[in-house]
C-alpha atoms as a PDB file:
ATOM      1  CA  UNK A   1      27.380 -22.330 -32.738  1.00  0.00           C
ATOM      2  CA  UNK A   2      26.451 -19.387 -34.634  1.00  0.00           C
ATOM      3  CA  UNK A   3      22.634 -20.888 -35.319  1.00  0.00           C
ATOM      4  CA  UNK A   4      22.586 -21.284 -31.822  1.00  0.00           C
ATOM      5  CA  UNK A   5      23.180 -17.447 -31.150  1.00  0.00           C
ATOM      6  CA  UNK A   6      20.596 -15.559 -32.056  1.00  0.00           C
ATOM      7  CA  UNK A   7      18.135 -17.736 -30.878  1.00  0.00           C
ATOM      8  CA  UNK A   8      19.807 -17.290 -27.338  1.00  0.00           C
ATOM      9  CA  UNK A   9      20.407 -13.635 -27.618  1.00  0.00           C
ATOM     10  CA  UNK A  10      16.297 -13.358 -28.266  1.00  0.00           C
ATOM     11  CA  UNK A  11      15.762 -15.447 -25.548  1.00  0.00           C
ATOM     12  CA  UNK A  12      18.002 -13.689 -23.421  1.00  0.00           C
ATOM     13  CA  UNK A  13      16.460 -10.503 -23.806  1.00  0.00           C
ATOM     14  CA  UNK A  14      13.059 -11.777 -23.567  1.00  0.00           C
ATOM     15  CA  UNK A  15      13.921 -12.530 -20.036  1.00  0.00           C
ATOM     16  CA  UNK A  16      15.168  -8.952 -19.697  1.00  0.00           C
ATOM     17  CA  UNK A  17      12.480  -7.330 -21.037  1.00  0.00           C
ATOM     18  CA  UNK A  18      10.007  -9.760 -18.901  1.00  0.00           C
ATOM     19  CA  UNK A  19      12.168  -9.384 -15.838  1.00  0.00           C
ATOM     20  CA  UNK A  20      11.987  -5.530 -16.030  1.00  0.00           C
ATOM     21  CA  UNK A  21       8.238  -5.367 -16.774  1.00  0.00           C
ATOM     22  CA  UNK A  22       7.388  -7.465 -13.464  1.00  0.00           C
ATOM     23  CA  UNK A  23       9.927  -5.502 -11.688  1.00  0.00           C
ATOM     24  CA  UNK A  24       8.348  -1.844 -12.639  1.00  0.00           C
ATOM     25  CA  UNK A  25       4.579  -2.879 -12.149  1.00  0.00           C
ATOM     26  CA  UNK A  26       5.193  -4.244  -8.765  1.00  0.00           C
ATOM     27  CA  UNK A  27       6.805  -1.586  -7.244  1.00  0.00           C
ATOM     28  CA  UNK A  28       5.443   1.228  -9.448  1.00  0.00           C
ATOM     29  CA  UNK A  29       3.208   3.594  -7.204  1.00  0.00           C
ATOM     30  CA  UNK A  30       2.195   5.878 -10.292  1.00  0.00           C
ATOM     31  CA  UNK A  31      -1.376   4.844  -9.855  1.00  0.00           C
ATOM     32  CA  UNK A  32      -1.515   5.885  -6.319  1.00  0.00           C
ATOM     33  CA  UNK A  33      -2.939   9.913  -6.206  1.00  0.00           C
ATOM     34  CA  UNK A  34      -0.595  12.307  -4.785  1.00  0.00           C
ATOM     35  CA  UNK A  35      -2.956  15.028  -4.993  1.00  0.00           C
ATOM     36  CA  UNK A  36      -4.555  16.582  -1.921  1.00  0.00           C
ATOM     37  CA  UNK A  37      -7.969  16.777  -3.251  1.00  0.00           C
ATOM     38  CA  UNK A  38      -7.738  12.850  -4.014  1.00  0.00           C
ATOM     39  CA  UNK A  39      -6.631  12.325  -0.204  1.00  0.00           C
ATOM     40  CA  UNK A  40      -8.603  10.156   2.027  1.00  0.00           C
ATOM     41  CA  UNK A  41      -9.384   9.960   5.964  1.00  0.00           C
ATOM     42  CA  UNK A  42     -11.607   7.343   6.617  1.00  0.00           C
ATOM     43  CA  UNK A  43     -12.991   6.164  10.374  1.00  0.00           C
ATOM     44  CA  UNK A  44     -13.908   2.107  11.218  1.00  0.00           C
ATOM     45  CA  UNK A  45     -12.978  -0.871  12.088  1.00  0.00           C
ATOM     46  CA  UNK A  46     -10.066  -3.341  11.385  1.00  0.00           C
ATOM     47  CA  UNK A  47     -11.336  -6.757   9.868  1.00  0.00           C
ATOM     48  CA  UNK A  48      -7.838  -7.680   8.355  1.00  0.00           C
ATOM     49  CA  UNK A  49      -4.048  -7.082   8.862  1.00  0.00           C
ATOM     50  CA  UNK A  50      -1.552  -8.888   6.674  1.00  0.00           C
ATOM     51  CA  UNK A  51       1.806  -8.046   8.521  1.00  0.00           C
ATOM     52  CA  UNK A  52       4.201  -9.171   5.547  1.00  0.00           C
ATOM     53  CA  UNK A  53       6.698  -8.797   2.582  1.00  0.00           C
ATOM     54  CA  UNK A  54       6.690  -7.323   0.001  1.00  0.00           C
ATOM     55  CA  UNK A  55       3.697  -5.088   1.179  1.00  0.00           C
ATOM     56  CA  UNK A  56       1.259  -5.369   4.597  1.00  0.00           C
ATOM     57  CA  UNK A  57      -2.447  -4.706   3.588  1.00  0.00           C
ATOM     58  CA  UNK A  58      -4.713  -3.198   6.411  1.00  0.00           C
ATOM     59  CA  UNK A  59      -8.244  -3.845   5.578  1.00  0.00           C
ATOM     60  CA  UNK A  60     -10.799  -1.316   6.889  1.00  0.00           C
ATOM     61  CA  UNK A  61     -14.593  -1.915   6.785  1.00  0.00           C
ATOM     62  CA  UNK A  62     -16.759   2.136   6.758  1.00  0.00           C
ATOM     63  CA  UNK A  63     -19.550   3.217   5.796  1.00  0.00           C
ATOM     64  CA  UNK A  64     -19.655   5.446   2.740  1.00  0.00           C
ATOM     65  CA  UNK A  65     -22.045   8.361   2.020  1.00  0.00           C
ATOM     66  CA  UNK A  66     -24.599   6.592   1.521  1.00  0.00           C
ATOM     67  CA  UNK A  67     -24.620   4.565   4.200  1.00  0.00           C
ATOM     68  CA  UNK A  68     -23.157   1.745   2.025  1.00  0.00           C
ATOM     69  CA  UNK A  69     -20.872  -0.944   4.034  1.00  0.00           C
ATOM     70  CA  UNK A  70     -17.246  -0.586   1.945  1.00  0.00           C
ATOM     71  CA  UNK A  71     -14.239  -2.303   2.969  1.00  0.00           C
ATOM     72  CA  UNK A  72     -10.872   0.059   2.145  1.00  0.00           C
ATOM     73  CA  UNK A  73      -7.808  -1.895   1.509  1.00  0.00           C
ATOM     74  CA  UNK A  74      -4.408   0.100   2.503  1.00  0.00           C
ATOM     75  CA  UNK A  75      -1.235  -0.519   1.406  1.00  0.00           C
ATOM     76  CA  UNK A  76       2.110  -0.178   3.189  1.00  0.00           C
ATOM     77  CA  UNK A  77       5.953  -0.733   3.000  1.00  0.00           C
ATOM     78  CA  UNK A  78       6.747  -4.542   4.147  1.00  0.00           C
ATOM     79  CA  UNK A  79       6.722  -5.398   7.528  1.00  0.00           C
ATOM     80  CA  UNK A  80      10.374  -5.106   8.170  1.00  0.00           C
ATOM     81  CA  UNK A  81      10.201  -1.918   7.174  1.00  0.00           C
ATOM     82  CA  UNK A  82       6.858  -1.333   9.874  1.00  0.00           C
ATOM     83  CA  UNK A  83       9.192  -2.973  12.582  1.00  0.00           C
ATOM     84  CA  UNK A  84      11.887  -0.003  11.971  1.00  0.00           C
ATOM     85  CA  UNK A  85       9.324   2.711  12.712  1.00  0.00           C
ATOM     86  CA  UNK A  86       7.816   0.580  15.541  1.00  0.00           C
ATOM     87  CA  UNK A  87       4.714  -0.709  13.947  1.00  0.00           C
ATOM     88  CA  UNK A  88       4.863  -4.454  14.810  1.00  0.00           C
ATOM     89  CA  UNK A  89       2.127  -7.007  13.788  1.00  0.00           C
ATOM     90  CA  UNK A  90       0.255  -6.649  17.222  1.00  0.00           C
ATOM     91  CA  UNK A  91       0.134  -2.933  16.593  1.00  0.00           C
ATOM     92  CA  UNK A  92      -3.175  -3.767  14.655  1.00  0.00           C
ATOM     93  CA  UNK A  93      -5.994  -5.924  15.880  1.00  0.00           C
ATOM     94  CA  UNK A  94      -8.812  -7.169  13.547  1.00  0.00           C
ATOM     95  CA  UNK A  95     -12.273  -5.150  15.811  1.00  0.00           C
ATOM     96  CA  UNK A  96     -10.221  -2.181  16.610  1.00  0.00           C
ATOM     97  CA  UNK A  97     -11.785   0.599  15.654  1.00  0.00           C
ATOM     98  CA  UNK A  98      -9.196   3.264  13.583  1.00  0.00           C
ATOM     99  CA  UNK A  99      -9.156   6.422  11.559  1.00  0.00           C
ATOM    100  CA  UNK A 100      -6.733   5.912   8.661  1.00  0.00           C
ATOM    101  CA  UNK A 101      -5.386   8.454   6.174  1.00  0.00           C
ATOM    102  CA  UNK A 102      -3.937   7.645   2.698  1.00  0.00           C
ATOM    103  CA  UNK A 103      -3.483   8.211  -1.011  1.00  0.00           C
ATOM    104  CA  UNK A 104      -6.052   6.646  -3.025  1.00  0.00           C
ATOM    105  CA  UNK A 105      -6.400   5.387  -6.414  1.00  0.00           C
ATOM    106  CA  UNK A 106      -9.309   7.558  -7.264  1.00  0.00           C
ATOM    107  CA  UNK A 107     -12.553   6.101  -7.442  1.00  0.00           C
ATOM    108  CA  UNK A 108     -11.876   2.856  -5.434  1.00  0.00           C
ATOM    109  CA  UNK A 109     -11.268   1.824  -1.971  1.00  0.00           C
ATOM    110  CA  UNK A 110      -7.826   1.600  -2.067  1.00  0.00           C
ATOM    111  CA  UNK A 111      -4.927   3.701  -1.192  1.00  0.00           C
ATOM    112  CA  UNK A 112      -1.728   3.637   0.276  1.00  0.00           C
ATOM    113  CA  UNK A 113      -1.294   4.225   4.159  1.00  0.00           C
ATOM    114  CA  UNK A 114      -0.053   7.288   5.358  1.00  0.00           C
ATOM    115  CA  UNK A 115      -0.661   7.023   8.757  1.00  0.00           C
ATOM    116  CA  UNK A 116      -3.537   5.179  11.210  1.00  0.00           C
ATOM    117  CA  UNK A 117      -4.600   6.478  14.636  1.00  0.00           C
ATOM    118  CA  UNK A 118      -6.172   3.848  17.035  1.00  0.00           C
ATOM    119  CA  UNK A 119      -8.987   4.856  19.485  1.00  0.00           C
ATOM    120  CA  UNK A 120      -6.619   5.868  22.267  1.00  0.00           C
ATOM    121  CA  UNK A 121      -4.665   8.299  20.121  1.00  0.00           C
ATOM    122  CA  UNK A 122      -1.796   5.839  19.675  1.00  0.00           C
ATOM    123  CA  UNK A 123      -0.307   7.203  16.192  1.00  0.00           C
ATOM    124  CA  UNK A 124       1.003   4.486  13.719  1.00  0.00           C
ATOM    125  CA  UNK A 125       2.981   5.701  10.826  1.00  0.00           C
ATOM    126  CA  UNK A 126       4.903   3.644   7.825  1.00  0.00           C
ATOM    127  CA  UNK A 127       8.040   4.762   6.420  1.00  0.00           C
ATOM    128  CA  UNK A 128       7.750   7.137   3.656  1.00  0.00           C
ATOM    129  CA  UNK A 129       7.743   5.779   0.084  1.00  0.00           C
ATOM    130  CA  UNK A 130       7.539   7.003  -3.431  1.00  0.00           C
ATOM    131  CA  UNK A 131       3.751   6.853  -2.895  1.00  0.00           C
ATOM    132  CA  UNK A 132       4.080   9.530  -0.127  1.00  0.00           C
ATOM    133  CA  UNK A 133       3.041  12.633  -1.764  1.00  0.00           C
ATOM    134  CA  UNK A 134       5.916  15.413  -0.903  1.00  0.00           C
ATOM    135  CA  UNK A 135       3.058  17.620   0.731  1.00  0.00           C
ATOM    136  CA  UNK A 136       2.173  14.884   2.992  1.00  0.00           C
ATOM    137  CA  UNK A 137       4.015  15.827   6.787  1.00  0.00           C
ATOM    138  CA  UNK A 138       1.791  14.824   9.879  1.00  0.00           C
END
């Protein structure tokens, strides 16, 4: 038996240690800017809405400065979480057209959602998150 334990015990806490990684880098939002200066508003049109767990992704396809077609991809809390605040999967329609505000990672077309106004004013806002920046109160 006692050959036998400390190959378990490093085996064990190889599992720990992997377990814990995957568990911190999935949910970490450290890469997401909190910083106002980094903090996007963006106008266009839908072209994809994954309502789902662990996180919905709104796809938005704008223009950038230079006239450049860029698609931004939002992240959100999971769609159970969406339901609670009353954003439900036929909130947000692939063609509508949407001006969405978020924390990005800076330099790329992603962020997390903070909030998405449709073309008849209709407000859409996630739960807050540890991505929300602590100045962030529309």
């Amino acid at each position: 038996m006692r050959r036998w334990l400390p190959t378990v015990a490093l085996a064990l806490l190889a599992v720990a240690l992997g377990w814990t990684v995957e568990v911190v880098a999935h949910h970490s939002t450290g890469y997401y800017s909190k910083e106002q200066k980094d903090f996007v508003k963006i106008q266009g049109k839908v072209v994809r809405w994954e309502y789902r767990s662990p996180h919905s992704q709104l796809y938005v396809e704008t223009t950038d400065k230079d006239g450049k077609v860029v698609t931004w991809r939002f992240e959100s809390t999971p769609a159970a979480w969406l339901l609670r605040e009353g954003v439900k999967k036929d909130s947000i329609n692939v063609g509508d057209q949407v001006t969405v505000e978020g924390f990005p990672i800076p330099n790329q077309p992603f962020a997390w959602l903070g909030m998405v106004t449709k073309a008849d004013g209709t407000r859409l806002r996630p739960q807050r998150s540890s991505a929300t920046p602590d100045w962030w109160n529309p």
